[in-house]
Protein backbone atom coordinates (compact mmCIF):
# COMPACT_ATOMS: atom_id res chain seq x y z
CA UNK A 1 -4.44 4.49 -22.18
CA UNK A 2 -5.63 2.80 -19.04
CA UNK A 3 -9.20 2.52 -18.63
CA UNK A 4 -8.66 2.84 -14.71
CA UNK A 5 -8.67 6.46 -13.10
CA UNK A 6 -7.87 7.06 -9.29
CA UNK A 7 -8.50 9.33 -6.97
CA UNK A 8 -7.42 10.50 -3.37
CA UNK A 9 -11.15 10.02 -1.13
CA UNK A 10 -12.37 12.74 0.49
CA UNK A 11 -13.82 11.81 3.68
CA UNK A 12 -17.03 13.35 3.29
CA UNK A 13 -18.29 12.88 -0.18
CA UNK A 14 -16.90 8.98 -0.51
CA UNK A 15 -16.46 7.70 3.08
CA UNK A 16 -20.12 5.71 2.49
CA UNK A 17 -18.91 4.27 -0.98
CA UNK A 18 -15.60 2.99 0.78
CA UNK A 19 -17.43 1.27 3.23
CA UNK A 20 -20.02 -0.55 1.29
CA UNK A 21 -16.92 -1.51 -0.87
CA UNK A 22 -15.05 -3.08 2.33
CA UNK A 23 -18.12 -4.95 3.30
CA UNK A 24 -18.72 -6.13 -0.47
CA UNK A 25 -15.36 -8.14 -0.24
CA UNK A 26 -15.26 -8.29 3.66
CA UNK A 27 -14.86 -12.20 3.60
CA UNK A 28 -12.00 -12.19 1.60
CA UNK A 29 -10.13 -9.83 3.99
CA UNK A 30 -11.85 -11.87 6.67
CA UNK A 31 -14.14 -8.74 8.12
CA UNK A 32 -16.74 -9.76 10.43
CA UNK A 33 -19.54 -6.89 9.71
CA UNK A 34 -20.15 -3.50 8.55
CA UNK A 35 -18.92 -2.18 11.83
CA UNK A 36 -15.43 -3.18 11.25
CA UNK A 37 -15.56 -2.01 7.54
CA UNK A 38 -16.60 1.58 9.06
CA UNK A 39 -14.03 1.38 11.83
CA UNK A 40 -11.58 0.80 9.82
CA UNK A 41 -12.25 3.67 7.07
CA UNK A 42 -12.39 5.48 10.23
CA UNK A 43 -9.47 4.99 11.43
CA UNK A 44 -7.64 5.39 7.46
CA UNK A 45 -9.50 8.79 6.99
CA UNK A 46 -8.06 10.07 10.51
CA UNK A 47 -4.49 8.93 10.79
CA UNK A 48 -4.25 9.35 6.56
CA UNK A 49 -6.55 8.60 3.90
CA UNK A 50 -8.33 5.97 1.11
CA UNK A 51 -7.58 6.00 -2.36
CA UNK A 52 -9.92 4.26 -4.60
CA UNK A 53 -9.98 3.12 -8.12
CA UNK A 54 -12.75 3.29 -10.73
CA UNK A 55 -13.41 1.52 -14.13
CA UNK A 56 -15.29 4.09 -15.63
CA UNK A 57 -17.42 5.01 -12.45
CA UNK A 58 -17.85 1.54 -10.67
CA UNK A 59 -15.37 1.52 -8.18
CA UNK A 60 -13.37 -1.53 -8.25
CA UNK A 61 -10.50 -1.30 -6.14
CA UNK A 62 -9.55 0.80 -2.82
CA UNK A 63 -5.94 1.18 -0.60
CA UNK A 64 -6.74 2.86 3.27
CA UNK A 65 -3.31 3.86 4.82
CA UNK A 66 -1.97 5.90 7.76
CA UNK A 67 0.81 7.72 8.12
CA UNK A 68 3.93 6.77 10.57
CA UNK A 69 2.27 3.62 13.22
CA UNK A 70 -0.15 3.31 15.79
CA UNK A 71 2.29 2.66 18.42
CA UNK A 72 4.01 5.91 17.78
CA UNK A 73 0.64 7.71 17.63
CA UNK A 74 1.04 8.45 13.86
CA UNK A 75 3.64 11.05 14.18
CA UNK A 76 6.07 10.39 11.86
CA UNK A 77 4.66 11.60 8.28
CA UNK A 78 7.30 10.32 6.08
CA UNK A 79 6.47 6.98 6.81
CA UNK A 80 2.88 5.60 5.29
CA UNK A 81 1.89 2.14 6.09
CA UNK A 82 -0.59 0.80 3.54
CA UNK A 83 -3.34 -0.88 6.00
CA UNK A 84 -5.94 -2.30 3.61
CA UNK A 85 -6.22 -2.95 -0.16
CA UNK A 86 -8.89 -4.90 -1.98
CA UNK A 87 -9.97 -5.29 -5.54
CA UNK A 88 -12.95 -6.87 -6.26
CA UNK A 89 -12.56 -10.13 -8.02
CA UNK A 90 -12.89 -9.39 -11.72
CA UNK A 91 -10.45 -6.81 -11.61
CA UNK A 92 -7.55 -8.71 -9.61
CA UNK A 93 -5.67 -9.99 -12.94
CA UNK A 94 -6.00 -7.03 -14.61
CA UNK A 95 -3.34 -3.79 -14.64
CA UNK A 96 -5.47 -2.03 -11.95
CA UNK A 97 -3.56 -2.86 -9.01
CA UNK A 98 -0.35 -1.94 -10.26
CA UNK A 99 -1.74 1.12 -11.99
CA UNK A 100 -2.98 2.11 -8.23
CA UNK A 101 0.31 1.16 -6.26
CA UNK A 102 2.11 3.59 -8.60
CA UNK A 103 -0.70 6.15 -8.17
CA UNK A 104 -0.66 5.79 -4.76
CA UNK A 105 2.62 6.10 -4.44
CA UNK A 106 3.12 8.61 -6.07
CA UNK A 107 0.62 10.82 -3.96
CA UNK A 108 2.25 9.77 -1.26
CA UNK A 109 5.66 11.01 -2.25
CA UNK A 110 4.17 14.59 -3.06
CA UNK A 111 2.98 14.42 0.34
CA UNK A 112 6.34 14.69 1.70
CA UNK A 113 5.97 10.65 2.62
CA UNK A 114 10.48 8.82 1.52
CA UNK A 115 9.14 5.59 3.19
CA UNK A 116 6.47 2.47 2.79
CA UNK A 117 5.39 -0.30 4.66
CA UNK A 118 3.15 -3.22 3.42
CA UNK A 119 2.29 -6.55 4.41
CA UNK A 120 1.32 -9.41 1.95
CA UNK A 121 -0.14 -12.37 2.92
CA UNK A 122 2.85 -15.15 4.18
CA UNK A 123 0.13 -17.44 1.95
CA UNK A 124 0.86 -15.80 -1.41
CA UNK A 125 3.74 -16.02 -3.27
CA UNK A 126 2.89 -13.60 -6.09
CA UNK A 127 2.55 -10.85 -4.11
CA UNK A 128 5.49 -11.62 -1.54
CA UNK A 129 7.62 -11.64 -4.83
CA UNK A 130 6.80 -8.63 -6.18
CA UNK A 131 7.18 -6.84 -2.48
CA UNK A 132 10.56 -8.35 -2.27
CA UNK A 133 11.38 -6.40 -5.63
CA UNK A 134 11.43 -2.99 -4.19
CA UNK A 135 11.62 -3.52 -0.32
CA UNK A 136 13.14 -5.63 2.17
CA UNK A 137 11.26 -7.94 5.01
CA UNK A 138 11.21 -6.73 8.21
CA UNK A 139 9.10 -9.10 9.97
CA UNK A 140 6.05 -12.08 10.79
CA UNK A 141 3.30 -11.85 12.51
CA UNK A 142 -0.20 -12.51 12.04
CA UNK A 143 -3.33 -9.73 11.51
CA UNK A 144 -5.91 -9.72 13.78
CA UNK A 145 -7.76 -11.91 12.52
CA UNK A 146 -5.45 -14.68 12.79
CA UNK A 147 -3.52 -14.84 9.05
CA UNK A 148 0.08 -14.79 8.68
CA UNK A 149 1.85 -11.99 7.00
CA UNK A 150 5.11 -10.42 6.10
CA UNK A 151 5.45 -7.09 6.67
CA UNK A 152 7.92 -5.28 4.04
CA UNK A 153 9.90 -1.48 4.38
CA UNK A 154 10.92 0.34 1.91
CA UNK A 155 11.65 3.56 -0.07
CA UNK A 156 9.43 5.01 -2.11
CA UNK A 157 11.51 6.01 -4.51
CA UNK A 158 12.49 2.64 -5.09
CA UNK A 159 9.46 1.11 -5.18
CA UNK A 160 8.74 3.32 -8.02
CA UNK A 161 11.99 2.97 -9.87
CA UNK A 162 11.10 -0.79 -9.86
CA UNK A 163 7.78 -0.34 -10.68
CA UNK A 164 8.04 2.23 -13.44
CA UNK A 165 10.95 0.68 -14.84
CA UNK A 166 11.79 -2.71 -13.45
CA UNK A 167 14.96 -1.85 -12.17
CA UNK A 168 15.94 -1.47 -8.72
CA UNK A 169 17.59 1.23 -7.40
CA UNK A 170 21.71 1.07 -7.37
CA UNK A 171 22.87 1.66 -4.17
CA UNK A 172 25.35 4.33 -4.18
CA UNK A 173 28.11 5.60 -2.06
CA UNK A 174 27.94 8.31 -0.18
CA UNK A 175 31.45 9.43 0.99
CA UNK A 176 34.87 8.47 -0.46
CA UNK A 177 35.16 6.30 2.35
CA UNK A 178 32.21 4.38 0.98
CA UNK A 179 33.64 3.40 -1.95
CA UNK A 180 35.55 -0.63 -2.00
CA UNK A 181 38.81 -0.80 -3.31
CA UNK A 182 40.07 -3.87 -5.07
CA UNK A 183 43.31 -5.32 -4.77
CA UNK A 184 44.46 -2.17 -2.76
């Protein structure tokens, strides 16, 4: 059994915890102050939520995400976009980031969400190859704060098929017409 529990935030009760958190690790994600830590919680607990994971009761890592994009003025609820993830250093070999994706992903499918979008770092290849496993690249571009990313789309289903199981989802086809016939 994993020693790692997780839980969807409640803005109320754990929006001060997230934000100290942010700000703990705020150079790695390149955050300038406190401020920006709070905006952004902000912003996560209005347009979706924060789910954070403990070790025991120390929390050690947190995922904000909104639902459907800011462009589109978060409308579309089947679509979450995971917006910022941090563990703090100790943890970041350990099982507690994949034990969170799949918890997060999860909730996110009993919320009614089919689809995911992520961005990884253009910088690091460990994560870019694991995104690659259960969604497709959709795009470059850099984050605010200058760093070049990839931005992945995906099912959640699949994501969780390959994650669960480490198989990806076999494409199917829908109609007769679908189907290829060889030699014929």
């Amino acid at each position: 059994m994993s020693p790692y529990t997780f839980k969807v935030c409640n803005q109320v009760e754990d929006q001060e915890e997230i934000v100290d958190f942010l700000f703990d690790i705020r150079e790695e994600l390149y955050l300038p102050d406190r401020q920006v830590c709070q905006e952004i919680v902000d912003l996560c607990f209005a347009h979706g939520g924060v789910i954070a994971g403990y070790d025991g009761s120390h929390l050690v890592a947190m995922l904000g995400y909104f639902y459907g994009e800011s462009q589109c003025d978060y409308v579309n609820r089947e679509t979450v976009f995971m917006y910022v993830a941090g563990i703090q250093e100790p943890y970041r070999l350990t099982r507690v980031f994949y034990k969170g994706l799949v918890f997060s992903l999860q909730q996110f499918q009993k919320a009614g969400a089919k689809a995911i979008k992520l961005q990884a770092e253009a910088a690091n290849p460990y994560t870019n190859k694991l995104y690659d496993r259960f969604a497709q690249s959709i795009g470059r571009g850099k984050t605010l704060r200058g760093k070049d990313v990839i931005t992945y789309s995906g099912s959640i289903e699949d994501a969780l098929c390959y994650l669960q199981h480490g198989k990806r989802q076999r494409v199917l086809p829908q109609s007769a017409d679908e189907v290829l016939t060889v030699g014929g």
